[in-house]
PDB file of N, CA and C in Angstrom:
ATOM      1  N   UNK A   1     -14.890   6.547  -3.801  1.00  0.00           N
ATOM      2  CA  UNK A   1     -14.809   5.634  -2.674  1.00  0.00           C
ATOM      3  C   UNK A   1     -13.563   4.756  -2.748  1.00  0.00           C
ATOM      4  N   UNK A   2     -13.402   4.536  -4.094  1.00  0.00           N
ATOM      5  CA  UNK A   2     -11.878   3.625  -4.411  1.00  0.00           C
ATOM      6  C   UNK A   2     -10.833   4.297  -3.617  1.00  0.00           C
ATOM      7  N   UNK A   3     -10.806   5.505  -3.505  1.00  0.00           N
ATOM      8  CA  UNK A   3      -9.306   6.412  -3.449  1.00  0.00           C
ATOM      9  C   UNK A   3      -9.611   5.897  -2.401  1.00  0.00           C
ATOM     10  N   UNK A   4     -10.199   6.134  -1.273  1.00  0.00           N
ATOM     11  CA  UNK A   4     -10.456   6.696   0.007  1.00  0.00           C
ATOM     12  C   UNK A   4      -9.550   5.037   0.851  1.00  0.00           C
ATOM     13  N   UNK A   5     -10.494   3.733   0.525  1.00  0.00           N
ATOM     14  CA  UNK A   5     -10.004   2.718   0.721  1.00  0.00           C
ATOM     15  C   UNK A   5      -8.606   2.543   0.555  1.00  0.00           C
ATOM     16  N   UNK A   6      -8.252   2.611  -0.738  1.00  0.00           N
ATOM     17  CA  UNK A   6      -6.672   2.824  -1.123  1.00  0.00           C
ATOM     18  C   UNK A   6      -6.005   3.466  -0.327  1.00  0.00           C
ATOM     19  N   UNK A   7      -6.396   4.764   0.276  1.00  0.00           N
ATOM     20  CA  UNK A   7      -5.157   5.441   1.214  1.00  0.00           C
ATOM     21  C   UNK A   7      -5.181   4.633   2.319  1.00  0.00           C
ATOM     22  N   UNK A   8      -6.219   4.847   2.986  1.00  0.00           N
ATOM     23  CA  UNK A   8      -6.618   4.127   4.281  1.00  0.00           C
ATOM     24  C   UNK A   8      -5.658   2.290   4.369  1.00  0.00           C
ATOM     25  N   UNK A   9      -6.458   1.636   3.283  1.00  0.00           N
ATOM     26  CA  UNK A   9      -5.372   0.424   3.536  1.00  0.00           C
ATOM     27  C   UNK A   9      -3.884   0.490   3.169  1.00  0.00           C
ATOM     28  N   UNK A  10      -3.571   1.396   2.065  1.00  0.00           N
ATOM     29  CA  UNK A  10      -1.930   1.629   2.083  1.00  0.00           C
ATOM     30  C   UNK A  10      -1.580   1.969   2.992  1.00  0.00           C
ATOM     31  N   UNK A  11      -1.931   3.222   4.120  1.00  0.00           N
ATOM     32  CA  UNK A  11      -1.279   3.595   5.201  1.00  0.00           C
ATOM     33  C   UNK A  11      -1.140   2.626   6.294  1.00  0.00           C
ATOM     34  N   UNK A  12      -2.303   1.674   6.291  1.00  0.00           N
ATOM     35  CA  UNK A  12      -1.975   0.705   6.915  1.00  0.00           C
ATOM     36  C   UNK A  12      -1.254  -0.067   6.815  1.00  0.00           C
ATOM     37  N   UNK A  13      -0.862  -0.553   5.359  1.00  0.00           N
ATOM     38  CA  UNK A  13      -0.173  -1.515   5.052  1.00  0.00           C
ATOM     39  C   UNK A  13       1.277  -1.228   5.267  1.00  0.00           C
ATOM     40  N   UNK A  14       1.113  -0.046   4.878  1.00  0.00           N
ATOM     41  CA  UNK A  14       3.089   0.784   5.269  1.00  0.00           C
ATOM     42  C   UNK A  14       3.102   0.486   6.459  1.00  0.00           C
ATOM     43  N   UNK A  15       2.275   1.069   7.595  1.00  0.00           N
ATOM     44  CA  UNK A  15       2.714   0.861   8.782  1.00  0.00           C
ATOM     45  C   UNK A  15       2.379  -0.602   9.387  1.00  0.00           C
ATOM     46  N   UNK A  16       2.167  -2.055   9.027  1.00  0.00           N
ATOM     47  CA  UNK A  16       2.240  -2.785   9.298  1.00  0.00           C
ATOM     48  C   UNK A  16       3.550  -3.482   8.865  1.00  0.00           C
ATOM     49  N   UNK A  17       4.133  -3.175   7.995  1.00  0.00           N
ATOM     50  CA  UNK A  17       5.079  -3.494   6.660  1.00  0.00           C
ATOM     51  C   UNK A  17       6.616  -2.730   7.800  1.00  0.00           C
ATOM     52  N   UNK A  18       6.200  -1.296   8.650  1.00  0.00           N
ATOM     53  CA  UNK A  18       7.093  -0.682   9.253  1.00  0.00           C
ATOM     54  C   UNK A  18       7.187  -1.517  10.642  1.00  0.00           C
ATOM     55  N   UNK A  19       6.430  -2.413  11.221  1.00  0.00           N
ATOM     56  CA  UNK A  19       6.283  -2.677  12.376  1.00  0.00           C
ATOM     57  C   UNK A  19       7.084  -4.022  12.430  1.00  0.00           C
ATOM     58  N   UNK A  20       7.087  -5.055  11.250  1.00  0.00           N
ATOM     59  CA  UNK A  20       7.378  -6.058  11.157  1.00  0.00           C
ATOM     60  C   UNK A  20       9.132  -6.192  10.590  1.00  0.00           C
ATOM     61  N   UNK A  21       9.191  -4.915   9.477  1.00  0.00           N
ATOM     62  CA  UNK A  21      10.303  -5.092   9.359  1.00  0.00           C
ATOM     63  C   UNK A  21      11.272  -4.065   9.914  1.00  0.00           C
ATOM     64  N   UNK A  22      11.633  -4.244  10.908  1.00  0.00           N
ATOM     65  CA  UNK A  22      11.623  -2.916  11.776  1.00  0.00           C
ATOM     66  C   UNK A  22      13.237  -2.200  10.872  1.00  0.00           C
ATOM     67  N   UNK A  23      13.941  -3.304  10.288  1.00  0.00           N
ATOM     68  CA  UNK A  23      15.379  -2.151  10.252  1.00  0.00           C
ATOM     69  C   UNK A  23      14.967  -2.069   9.094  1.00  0.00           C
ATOM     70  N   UNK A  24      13.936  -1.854   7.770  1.00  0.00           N
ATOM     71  CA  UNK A  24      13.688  -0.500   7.079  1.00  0.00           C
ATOM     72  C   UNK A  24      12.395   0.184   7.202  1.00  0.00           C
ATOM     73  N   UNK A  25      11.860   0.123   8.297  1.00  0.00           N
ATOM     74  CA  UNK A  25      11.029   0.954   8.783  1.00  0.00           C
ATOM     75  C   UNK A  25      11.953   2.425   8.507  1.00  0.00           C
ATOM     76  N   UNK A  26      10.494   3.298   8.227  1.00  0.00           N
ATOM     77  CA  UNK A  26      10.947   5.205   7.735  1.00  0.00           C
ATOM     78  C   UNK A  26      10.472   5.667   9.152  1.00  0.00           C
ATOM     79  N   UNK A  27      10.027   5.321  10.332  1.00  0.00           N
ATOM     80  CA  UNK A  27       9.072   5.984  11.206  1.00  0.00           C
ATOM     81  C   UNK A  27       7.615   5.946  10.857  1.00  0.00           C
ATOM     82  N   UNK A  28       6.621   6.599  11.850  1.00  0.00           N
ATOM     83  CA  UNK A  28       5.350   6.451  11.952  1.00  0.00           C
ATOM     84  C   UNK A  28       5.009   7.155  10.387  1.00  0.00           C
ATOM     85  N   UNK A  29       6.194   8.457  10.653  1.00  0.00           N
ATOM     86  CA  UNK A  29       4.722   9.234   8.999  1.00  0.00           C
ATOM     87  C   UNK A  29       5.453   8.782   8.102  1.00  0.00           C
ATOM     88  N   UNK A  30       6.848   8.446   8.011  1.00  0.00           N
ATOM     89  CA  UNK A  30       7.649   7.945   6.631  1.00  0.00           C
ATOM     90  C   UNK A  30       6.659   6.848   5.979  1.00  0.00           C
ATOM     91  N   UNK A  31       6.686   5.763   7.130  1.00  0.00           N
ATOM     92  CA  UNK A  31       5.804   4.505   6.853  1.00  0.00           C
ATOM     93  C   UNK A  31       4.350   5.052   6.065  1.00  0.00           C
ATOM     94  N   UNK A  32       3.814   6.029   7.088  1.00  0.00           N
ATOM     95  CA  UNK A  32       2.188   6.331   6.552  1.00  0.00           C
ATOM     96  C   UNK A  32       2.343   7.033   5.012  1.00  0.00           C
ATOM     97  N   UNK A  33       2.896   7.843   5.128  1.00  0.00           N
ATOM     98  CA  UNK A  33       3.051   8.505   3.086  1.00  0.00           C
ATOM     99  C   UNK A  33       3.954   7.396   2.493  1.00  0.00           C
ATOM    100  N   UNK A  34       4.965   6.320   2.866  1.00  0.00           N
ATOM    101  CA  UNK A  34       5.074   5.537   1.589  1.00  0.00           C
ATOM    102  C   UNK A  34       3.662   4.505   1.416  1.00  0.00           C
ATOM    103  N   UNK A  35       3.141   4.483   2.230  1.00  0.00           N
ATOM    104  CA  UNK A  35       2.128   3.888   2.966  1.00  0.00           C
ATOM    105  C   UNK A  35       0.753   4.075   1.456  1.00  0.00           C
ATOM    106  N   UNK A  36       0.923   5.416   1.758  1.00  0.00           N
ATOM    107  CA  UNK A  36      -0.085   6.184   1.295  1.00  0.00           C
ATOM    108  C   UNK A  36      -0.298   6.333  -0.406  1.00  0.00           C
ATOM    109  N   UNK A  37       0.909   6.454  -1.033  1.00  0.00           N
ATOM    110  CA  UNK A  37       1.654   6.312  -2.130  1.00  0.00           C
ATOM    111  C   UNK A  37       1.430   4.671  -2.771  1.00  0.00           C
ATOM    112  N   UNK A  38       2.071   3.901  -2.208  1.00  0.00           N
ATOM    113  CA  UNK A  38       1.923   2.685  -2.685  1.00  0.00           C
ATOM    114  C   UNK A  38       0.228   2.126  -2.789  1.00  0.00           C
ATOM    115  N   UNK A  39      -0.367   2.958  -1.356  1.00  0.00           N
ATOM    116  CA  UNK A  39      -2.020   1.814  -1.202  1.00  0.00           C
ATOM    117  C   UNK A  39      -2.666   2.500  -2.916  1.00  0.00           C
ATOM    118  N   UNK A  40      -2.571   3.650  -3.493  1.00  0.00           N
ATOM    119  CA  UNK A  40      -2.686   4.115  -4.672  1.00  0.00           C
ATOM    120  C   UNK A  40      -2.402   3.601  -5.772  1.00  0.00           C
ATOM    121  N   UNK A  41      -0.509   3.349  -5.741  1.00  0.00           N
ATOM    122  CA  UNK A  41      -0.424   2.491  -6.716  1.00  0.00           C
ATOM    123  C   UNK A  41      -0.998   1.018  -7.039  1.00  0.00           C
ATOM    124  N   UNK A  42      -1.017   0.836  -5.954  1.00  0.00           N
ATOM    125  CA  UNK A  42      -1.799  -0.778  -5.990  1.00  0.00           C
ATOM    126  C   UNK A  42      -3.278  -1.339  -6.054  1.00  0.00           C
ATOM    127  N   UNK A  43      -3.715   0.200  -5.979  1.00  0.00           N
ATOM    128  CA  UNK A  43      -5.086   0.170  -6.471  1.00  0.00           C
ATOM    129  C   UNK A  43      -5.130   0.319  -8.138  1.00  0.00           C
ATOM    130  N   UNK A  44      -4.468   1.564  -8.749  1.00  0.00           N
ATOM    131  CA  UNK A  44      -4.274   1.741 -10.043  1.00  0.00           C
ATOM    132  C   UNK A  44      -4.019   0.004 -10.439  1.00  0.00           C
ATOM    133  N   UNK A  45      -2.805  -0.521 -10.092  1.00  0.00           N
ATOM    134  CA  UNK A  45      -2.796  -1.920 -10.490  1.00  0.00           C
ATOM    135  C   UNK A  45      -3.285  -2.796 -10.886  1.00  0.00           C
ATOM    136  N   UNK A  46      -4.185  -2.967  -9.751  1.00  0.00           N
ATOM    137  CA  UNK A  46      -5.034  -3.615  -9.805  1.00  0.00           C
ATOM    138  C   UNK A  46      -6.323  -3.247 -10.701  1.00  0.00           C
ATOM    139  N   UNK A  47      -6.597  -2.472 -10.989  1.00  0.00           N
ATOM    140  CA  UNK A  47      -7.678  -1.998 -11.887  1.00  0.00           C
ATOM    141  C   UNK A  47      -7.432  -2.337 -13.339  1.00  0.00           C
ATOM    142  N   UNK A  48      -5.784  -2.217 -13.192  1.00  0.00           N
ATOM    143  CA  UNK A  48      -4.998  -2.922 -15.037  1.00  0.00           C
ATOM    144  C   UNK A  48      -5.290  -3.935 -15.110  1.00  0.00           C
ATOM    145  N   UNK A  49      -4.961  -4.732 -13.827  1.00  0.00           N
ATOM    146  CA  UNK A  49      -5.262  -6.313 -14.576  1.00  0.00           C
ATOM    147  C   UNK A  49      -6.008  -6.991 -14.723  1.00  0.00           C
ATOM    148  N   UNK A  50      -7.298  -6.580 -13.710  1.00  0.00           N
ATOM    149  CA  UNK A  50      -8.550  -7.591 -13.917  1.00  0.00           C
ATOM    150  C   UNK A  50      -9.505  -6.794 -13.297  1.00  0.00           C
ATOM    151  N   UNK A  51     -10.760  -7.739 -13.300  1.00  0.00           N
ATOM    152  CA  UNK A  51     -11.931  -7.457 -13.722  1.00  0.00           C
ATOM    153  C   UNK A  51     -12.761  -6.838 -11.828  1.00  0.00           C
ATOM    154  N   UNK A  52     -12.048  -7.462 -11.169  1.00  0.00           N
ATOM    155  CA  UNK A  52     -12.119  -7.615  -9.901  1.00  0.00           C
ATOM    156  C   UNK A  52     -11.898  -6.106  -9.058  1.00  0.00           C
ATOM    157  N   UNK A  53     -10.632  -5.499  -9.650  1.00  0.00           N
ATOM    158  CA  UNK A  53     -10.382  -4.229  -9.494  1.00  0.00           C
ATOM    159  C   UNK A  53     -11.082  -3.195 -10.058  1.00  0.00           C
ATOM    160  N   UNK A  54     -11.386  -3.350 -10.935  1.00  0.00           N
ATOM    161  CA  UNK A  54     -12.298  -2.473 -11.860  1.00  0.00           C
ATOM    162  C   UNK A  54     -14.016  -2.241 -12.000  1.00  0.00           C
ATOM    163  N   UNK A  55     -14.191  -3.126 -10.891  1.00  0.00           N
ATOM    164  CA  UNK A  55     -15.606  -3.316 -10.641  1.00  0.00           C
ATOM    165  C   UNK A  55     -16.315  -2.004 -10.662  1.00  0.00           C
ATOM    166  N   UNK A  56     -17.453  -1.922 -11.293  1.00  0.00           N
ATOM    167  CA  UNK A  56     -18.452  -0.965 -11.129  1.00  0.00           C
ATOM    168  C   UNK A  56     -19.525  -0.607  -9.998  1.00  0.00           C
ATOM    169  N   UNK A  57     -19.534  -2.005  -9.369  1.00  0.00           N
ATOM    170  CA  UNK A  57     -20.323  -2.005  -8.759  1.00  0.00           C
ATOM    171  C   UNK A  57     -19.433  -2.236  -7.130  1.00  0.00           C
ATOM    172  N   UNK A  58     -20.156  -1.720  -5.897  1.00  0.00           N
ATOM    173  CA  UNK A  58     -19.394  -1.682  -4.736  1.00  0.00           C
ATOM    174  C   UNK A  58     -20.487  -3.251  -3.763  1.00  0.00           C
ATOM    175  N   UNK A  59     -19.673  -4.171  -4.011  1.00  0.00           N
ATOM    176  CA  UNK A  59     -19.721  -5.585  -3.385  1.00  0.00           C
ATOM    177  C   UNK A  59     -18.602  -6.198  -2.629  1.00  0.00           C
ATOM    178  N   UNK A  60     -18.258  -6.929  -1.546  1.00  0.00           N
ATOM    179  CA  UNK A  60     -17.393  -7.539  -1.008  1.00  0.00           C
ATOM    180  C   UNK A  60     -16.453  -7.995  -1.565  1.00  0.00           C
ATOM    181  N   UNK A  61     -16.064  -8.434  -2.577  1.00  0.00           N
ATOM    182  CA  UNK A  61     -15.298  -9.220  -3.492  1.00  0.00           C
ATOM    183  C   UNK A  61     -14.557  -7.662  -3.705  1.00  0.00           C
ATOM    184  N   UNK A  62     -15.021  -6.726  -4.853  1.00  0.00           N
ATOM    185  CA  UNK A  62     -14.157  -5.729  -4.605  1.00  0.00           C
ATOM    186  C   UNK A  62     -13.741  -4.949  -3.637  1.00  0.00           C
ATOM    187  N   UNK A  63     -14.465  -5.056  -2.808  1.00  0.00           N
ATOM    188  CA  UNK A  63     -14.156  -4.060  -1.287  1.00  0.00           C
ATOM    189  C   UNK A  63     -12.756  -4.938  -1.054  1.00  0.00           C
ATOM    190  N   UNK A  64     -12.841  -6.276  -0.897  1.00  0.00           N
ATOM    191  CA  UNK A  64     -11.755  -7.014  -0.649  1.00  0.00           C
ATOM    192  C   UNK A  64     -10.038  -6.983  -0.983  1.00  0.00           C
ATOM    193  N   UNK A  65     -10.796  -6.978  -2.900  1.00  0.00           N
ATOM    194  CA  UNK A  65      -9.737  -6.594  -3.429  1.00  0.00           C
ATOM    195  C   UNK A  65      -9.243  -5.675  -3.457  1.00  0.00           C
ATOM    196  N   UNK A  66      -9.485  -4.510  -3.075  1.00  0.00           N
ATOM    197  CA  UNK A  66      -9.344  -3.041  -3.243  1.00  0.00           C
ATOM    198  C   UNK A  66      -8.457  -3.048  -1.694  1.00  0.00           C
ATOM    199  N   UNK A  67      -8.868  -3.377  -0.493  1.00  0.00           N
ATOM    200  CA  UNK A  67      -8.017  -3.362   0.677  1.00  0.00           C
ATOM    201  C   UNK A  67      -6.866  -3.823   0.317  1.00  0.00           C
ATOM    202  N   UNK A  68      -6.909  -5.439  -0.286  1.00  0.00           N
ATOM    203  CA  UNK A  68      -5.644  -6.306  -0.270  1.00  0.00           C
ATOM    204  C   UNK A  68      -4.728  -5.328  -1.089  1.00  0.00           C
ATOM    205  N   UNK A  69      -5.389  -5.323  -2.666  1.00  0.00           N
ATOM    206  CA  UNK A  69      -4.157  -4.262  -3.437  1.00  0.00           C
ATOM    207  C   UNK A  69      -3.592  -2.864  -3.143  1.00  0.00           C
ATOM    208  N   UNK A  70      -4.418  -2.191  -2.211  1.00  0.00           N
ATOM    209  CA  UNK A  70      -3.659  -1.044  -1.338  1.00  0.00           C
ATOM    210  C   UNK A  70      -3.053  -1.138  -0.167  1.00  0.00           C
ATOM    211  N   UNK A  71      -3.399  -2.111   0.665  1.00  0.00           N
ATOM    212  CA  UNK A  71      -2.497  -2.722   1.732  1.00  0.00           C
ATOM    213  C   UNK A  71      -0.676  -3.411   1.348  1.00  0.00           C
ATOM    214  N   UNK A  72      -0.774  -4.026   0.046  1.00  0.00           N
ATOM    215  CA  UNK A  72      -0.265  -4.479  -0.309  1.00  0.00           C
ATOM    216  C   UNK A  72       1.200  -3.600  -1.286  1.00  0.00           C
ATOM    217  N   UNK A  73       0.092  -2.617  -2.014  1.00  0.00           N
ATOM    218  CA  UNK A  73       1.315  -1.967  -2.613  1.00  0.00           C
ATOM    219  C   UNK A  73       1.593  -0.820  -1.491  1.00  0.00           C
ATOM    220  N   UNK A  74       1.044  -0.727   0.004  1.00  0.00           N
ATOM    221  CA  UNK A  74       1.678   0.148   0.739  1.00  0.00           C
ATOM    222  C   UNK A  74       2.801  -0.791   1.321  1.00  0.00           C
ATOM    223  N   UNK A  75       2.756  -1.712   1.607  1.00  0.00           N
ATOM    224  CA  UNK A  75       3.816  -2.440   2.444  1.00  0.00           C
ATOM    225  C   UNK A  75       4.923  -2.634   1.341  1.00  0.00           C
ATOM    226  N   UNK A  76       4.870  -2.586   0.241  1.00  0.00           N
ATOM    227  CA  UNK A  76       5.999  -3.220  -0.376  1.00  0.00           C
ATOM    228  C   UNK A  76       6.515  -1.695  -0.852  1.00  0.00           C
ATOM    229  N   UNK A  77       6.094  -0.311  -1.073  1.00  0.00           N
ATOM    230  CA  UNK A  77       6.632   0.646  -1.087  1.00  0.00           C
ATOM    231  C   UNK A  77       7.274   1.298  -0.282  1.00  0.00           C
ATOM    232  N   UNK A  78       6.462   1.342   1.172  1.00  0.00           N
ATOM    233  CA  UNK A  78       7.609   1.350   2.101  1.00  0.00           C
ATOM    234  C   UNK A  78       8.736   0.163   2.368  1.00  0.00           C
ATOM    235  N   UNK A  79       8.550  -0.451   2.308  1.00  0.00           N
ATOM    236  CA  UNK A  79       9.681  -1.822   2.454  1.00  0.00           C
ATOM    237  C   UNK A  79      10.715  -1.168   0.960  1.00  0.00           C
ATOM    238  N   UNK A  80      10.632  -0.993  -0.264  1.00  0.00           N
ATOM    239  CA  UNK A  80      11.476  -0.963  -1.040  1.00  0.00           C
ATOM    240  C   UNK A  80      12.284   0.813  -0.628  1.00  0.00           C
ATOM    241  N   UNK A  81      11.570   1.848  -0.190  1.00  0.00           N
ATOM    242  CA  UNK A  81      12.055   3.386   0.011  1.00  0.00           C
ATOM    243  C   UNK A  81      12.926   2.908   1.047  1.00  0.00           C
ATOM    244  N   UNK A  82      12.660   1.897   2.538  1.00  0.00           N
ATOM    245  CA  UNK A  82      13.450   1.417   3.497  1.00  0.00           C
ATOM    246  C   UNK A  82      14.827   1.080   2.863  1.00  0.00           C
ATOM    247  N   UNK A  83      14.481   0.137   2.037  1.00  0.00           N
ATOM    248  CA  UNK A  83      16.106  -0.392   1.402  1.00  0.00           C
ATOM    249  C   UNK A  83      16.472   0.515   0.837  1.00  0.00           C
ATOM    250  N   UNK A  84      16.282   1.681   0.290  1.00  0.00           N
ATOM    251  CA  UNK A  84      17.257   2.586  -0.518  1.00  0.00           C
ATOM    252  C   UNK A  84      17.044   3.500   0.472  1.00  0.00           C
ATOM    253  N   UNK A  85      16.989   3.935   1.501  1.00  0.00           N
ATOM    254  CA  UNK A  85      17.350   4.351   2.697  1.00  0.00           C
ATOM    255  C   UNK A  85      18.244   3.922   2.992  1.00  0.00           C
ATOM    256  N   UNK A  86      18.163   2.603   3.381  1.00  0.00           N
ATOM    257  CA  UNK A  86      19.633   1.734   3.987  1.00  0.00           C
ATOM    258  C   UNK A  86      20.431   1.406   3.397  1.00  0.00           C
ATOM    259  N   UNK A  87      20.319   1.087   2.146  1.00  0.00           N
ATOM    260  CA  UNK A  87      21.519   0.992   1.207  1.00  0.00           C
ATOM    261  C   UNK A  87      22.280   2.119   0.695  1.00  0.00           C
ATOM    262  N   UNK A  88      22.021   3.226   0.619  1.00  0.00           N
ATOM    263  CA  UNK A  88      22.462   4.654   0.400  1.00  0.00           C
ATOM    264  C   UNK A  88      23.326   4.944   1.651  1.00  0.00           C
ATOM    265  N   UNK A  89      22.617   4.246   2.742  1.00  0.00           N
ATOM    266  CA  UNK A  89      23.436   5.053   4.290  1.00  0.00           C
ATOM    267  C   UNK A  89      24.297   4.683   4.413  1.00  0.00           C
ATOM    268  N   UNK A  90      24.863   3.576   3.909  1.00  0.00           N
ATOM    269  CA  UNK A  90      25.692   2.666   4.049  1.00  0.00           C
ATOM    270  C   UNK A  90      27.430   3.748   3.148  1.00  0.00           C
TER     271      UNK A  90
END
């Protein structure tokens, strides 16, 4: 159930992350697979550092955390692939 959340809010998070910062936005699917990639890593992450991520049990508090840290490492993975997009084009 972890994964599933993780993609779902990374892809979101890429493509919210693509909407706002529009000049390193990748496009709709660039955004959704860095999207997708990062909501993963930021679940793994989060599971390293605390207790919150790693929960055994499926309660609000982790449902929470589990959105924020895949939302989160989707927006900042697409946002960082954007800049070495744009900095390369250059």
């Amino acid at each position: 159930m972890e994964w599933i959340i993780a993609l779902i809010s990374g892809a979101i998070g890429g493509n919210l992350a693509g909407g706002v910062l529009k000049n390193l936005s990748l496009g709709n699917i660039g955004n959704t697979i860095a999207g997708l990639v990062g909501g993963v890593g930021g679940m793994q992450l989060m599971a390293l550092l605390g207790p919150a991520g790693a929960a055994s049990s499926f309660d609000i508090g982790s449902l929470i955390s589990q959105v924020a840290a895949g939302g989160a490492g989707g927006g900042l993975v697409m946002a960082i692939i954007g800049q070495l997009k744009k900095t390369m084009g250059k």
